[in-house]
Each structure stands twice: as structure tokens, then as C-alpha cells.
PDB file of N, CA and C in Angstrom:
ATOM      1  N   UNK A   1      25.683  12.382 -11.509  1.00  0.00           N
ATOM      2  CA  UNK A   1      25.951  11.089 -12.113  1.00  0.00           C
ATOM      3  C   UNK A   1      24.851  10.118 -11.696  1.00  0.00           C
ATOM      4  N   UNK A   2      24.438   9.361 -12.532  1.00  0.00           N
ATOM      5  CA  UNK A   2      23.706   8.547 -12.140  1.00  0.00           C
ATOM      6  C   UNK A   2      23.625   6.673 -12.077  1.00  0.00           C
ATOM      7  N   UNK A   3      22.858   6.254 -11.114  1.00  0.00           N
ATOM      8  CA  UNK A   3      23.920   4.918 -10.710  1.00  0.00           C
ATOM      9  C   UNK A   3      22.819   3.965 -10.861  1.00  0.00           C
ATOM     10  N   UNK A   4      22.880   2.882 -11.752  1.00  0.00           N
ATOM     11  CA  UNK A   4      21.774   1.800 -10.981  1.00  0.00           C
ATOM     12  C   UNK A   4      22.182   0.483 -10.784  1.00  0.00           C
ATOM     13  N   UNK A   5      21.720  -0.260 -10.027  1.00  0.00           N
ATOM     14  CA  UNK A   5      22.330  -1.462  -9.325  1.00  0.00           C
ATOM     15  C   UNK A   5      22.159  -2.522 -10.959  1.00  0.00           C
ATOM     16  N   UNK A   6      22.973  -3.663 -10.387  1.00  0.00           N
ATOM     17  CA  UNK A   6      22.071  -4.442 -11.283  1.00  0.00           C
ATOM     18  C   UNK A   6      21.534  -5.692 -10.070  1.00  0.00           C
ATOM     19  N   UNK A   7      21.273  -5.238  -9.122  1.00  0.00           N
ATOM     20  CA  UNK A   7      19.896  -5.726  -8.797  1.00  0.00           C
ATOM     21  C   UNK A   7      18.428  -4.937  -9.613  1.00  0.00           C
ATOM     22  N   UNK A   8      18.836  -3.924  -9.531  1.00  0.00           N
ATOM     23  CA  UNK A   8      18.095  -2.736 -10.045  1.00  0.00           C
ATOM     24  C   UNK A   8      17.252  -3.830 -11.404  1.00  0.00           C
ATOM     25  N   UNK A   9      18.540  -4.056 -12.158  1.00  0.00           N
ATOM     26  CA  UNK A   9      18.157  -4.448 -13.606  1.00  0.00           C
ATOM     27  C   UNK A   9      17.289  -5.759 -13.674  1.00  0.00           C
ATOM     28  N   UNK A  10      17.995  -6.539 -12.882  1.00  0.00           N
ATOM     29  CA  UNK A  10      17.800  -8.136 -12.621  1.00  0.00           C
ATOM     30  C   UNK A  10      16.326  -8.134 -12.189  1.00  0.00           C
ATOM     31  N   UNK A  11      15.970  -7.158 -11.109  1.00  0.00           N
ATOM     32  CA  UNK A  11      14.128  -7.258 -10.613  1.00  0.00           C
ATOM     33  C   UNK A  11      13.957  -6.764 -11.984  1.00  0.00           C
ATOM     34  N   UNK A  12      14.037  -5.610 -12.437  1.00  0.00           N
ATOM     35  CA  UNK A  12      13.271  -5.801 -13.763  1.00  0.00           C
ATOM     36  C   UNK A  12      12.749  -6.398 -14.625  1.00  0.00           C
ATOM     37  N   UNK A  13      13.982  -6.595 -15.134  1.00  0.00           N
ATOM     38  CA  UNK A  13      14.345  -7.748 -16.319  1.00  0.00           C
ATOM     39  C   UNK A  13      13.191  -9.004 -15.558  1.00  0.00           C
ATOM     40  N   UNK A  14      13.454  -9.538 -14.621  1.00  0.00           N
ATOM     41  CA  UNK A  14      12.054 -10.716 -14.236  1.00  0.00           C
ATOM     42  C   UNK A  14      10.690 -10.297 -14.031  1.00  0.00           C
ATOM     43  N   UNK A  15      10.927  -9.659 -13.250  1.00  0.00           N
ATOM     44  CA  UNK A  15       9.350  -9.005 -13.474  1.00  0.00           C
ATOM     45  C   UNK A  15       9.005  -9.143 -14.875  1.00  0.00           C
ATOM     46  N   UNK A  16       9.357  -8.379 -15.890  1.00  0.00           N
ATOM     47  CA  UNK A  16       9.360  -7.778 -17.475  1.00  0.00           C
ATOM     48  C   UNK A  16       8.702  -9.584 -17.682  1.00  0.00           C
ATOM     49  N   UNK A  17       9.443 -10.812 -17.364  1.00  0.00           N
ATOM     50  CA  UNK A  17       9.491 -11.846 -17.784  1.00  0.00           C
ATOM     51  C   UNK A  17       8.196 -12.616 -17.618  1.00  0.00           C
ATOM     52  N   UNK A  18       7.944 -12.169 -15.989  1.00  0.00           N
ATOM     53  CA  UNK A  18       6.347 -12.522 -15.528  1.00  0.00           C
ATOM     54  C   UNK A  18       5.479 -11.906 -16.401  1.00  0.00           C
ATOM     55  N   UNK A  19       5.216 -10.582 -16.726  1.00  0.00           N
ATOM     56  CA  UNK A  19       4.093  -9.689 -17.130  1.00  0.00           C
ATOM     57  C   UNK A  19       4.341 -10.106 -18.889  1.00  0.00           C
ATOM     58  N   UNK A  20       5.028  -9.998 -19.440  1.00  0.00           N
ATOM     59  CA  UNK A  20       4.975  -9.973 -20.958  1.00  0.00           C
ATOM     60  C   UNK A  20       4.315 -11.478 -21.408  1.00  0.00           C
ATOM     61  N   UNK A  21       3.491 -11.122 -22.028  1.00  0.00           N
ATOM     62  CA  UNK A  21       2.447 -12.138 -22.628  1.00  0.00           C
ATOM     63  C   UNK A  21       3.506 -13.455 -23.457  1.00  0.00           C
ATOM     64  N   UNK A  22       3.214 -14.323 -23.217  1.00  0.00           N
ATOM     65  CA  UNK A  22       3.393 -16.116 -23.509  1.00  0.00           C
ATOM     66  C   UNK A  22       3.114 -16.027 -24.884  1.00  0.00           C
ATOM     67  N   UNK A  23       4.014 -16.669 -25.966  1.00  0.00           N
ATOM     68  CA  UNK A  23       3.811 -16.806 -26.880  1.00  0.00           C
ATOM     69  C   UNK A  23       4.734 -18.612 -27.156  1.00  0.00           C
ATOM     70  N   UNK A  24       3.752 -19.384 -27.824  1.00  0.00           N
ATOM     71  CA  UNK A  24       4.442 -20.599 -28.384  1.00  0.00           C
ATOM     72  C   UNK A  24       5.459 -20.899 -29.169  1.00  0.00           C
ATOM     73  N   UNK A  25       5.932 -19.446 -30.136  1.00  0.00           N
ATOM     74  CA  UNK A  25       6.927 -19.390 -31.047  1.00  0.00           C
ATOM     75  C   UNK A  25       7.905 -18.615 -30.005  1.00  0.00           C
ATOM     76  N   UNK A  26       9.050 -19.166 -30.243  1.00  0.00           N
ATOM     77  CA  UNK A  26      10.324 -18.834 -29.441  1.00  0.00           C
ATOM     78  C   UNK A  26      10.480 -17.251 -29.644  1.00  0.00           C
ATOM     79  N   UNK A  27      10.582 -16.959 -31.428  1.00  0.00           N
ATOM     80  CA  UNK A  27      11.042 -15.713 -32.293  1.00  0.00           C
ATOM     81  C   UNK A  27       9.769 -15.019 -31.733  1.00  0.00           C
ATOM     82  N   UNK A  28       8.770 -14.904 -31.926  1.00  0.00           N
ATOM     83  CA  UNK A  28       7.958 -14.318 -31.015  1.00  0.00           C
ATOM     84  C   UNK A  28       7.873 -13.689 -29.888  1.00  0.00           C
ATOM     85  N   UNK A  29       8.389 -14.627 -28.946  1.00  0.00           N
ATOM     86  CA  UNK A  29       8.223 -14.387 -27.065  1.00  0.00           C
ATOM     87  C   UNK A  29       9.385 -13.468 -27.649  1.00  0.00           C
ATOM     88  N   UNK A  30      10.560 -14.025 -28.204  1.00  0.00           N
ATOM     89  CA  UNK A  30      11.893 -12.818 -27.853  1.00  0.00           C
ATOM     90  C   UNK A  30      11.834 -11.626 -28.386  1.00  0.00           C
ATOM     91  N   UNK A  31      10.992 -11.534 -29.652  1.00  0.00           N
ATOM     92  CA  UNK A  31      10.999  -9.886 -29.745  1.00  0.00           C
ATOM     93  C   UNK A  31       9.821  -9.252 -29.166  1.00  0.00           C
ATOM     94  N   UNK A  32       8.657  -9.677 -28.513  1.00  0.00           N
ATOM     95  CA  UNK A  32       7.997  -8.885 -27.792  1.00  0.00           C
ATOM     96  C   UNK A  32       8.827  -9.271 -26.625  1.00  0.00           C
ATOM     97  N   UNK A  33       9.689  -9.664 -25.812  1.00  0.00           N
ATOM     98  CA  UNK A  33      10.237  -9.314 -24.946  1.00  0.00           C
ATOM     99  C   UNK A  33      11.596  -8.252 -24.812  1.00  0.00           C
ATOM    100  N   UNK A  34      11.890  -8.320 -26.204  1.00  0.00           N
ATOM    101  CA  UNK A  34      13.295  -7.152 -26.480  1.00  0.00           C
ATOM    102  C   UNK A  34      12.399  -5.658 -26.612  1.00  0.00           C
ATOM    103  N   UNK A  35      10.993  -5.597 -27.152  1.00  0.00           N
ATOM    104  CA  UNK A  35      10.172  -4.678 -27.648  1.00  0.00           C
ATOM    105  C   UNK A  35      10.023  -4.140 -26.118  1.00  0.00           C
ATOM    106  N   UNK A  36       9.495  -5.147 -24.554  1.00  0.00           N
ATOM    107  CA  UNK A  36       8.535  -4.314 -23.273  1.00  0.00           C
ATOM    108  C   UNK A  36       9.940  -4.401 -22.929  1.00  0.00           C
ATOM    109  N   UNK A  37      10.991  -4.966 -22.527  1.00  0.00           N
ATOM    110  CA  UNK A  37      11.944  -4.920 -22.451  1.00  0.00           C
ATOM    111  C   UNK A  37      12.596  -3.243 -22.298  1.00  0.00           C
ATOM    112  N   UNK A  38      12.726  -2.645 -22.977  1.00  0.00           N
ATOM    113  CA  UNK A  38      13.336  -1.373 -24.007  1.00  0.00           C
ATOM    114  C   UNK A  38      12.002  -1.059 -23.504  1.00  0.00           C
ATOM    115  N   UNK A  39      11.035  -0.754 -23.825  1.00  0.00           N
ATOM    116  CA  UNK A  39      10.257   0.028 -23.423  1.00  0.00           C
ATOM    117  C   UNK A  39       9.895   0.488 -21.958  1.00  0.00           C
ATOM    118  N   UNK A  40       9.918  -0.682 -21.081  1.00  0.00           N
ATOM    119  CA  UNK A  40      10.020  -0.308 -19.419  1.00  0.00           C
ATOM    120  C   UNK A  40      11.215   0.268 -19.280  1.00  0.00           C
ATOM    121  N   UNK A  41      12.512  -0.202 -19.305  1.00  0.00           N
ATOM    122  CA  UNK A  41      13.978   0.257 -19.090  1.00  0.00           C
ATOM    123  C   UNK A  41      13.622   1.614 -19.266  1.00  0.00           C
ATOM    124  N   UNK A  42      13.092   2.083 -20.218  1.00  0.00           N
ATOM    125  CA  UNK A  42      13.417   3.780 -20.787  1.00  0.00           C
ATOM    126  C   UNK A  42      12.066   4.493 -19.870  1.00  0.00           C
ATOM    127  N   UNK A  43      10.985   3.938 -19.603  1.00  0.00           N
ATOM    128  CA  UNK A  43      10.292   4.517 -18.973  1.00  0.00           C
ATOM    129  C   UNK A  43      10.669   4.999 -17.393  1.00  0.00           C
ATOM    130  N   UNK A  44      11.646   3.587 -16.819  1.00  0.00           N
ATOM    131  CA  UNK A  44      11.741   3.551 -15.507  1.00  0.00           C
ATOM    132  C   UNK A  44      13.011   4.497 -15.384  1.00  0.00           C
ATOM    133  N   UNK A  45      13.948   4.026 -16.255  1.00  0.00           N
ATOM    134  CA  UNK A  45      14.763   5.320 -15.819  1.00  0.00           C
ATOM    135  C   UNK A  45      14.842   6.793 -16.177  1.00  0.00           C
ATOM    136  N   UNK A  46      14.279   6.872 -17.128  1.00  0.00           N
ATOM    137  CA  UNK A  46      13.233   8.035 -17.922  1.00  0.00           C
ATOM    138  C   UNK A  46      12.843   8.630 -16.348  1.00  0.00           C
ATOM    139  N   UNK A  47      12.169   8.151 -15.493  1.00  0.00           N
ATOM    140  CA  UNK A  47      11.569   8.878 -14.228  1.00  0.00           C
ATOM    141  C   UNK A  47      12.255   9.824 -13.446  1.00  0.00           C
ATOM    142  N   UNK A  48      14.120   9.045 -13.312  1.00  0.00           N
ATOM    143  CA  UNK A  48      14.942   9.466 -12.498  1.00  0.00           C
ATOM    144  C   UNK A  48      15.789  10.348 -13.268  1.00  0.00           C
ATOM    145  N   UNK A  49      15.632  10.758 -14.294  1.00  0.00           N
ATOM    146  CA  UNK A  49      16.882  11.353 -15.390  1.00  0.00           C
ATOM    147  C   UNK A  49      16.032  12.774 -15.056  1.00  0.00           C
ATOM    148  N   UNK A  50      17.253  14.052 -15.230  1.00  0.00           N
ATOM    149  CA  UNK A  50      17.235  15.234 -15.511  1.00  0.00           C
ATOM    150  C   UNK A  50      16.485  15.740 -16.696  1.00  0.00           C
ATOM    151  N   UNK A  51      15.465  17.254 -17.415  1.00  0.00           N
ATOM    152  CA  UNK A  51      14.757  16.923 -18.119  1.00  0.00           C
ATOM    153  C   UNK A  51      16.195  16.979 -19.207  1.00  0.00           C
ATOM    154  N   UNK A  52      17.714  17.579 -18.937  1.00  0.00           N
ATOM    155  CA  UNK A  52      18.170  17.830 -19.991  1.00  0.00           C
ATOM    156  C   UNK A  52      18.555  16.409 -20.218  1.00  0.00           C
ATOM    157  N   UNK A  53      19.071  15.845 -19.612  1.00  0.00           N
ATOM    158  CA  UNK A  53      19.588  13.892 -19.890  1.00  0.00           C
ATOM    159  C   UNK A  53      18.875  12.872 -20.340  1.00  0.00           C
ATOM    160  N   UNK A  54      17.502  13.647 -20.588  1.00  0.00           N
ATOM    161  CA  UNK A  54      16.327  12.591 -21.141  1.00  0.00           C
ATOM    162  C   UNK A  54      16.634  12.729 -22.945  1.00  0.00           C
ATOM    163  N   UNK A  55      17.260  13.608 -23.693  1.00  0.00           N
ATOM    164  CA  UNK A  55      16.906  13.435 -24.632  1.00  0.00           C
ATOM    165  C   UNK A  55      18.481  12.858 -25.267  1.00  0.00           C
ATOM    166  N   UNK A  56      19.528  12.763 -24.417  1.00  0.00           N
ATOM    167  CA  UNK A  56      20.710  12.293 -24.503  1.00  0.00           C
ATOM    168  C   UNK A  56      20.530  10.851 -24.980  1.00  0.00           C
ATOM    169  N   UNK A  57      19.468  10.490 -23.541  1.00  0.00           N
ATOM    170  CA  UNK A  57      19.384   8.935 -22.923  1.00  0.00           C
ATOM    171  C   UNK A  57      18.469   8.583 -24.255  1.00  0.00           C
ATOM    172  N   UNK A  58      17.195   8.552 -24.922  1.00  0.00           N
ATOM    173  CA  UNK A  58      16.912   8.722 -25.834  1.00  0.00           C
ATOM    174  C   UNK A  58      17.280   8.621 -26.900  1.00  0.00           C
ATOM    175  N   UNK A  59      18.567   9.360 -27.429  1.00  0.00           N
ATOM    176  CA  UNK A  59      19.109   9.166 -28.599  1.00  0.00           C
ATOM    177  C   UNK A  59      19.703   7.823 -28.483  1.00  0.00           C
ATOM    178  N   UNK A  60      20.636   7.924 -27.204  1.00  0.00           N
ATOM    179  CA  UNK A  60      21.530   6.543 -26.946  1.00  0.00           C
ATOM    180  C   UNK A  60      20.811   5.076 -27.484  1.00  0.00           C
ATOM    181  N   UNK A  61      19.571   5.445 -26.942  1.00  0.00           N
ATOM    182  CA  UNK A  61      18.971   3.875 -26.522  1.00  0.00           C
ATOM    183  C   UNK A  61      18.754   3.630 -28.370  1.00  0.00           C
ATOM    184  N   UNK A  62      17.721   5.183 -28.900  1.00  0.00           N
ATOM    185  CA  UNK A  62      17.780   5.004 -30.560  1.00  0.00           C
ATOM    186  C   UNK A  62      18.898   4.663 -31.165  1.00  0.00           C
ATOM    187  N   UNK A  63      20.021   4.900 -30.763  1.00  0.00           N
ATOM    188  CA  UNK A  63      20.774   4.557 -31.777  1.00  0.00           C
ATOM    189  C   UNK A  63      21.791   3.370 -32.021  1.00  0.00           C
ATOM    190  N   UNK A  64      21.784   2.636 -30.524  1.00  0.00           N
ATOM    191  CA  UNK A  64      21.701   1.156 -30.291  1.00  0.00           C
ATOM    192  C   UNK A  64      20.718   0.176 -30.997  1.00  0.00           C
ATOM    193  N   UNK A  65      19.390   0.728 -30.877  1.00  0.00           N
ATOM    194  CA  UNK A  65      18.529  -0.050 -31.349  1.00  0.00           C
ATOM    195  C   UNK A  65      18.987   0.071 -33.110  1.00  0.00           C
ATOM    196  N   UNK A  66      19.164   1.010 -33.539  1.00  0.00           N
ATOM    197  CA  UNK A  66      19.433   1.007 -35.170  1.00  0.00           C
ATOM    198  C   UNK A  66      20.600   0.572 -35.724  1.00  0.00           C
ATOM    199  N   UNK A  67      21.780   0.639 -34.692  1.00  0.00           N
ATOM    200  CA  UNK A  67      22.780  -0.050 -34.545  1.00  0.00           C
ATOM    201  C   UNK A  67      22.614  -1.866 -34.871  1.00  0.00           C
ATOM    202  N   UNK A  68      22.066  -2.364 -34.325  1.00  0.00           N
ATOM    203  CA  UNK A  68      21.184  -3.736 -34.399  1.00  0.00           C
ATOM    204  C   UNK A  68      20.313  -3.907 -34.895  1.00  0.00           C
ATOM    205  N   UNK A  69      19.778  -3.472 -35.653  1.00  0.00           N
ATOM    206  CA  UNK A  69      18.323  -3.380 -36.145  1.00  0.00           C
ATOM    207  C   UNK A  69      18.671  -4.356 -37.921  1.00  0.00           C
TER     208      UNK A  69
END
């Protein structure tokens, strides 16, 4: 089973906030931040996942995103 804090999330998520490039349009900053956002999340825990739980985790995250999309 696998566990992550949400301190875990929270350093992320700010960090993510420092590094992702400044934009003057609001709609802007928020979808390149929903875009590195989703993209670090899946990388970082992507590291710690089993190779069989990677393509689980994967679908999940795809099919949230299309879910909302």
C-alpha cells in the first residue's frame, strides 16, 4: 500500500508554485500550473510506484483529467 503525507503534497504543490513561470493573465498562470502541476505529481510518485501500479496510476490520473477536460 502506498502512503503520502500531505506535507508530502503541500512542499510540492509550493515548490511547483516557485518554479512554474509568471504569467500576467490569471487563465494562463492556472493552466500552466494545472499542466507542471500533473506533470511533477506523476513523475514524483511515478518514482515510488511498483512497475505493475504505474500503468494503473496512469490511467487514473488520464481519466480524471478527461473526466474534466
Amino acid at each position: 500500500m502506498y502512503q503520502y503525507s500531505l506535507e508530502y503534497f503541500m512542499k510540492q504543490f509550493k515548490r511547483r508554485l516557485e518554479l512554474t513561470e509568471k504569467k500576467e493573465k490569471i487563465q494562463e498562470r492556472i493552466e500552466l500550473l494545472i499542466n507542471d502541476l500533473t506533470e511533477s505529481f506523476y513523475f514524483n510518485i511515478c518514482r515510488g510506484l511498483f512497475e505493475k501500479d504505474k500503468l494503473l496510476y496512469s490511467f487514473m490520473i488520464a481519466s480524471k483529467i478527461k473526466l474534466y477536460d
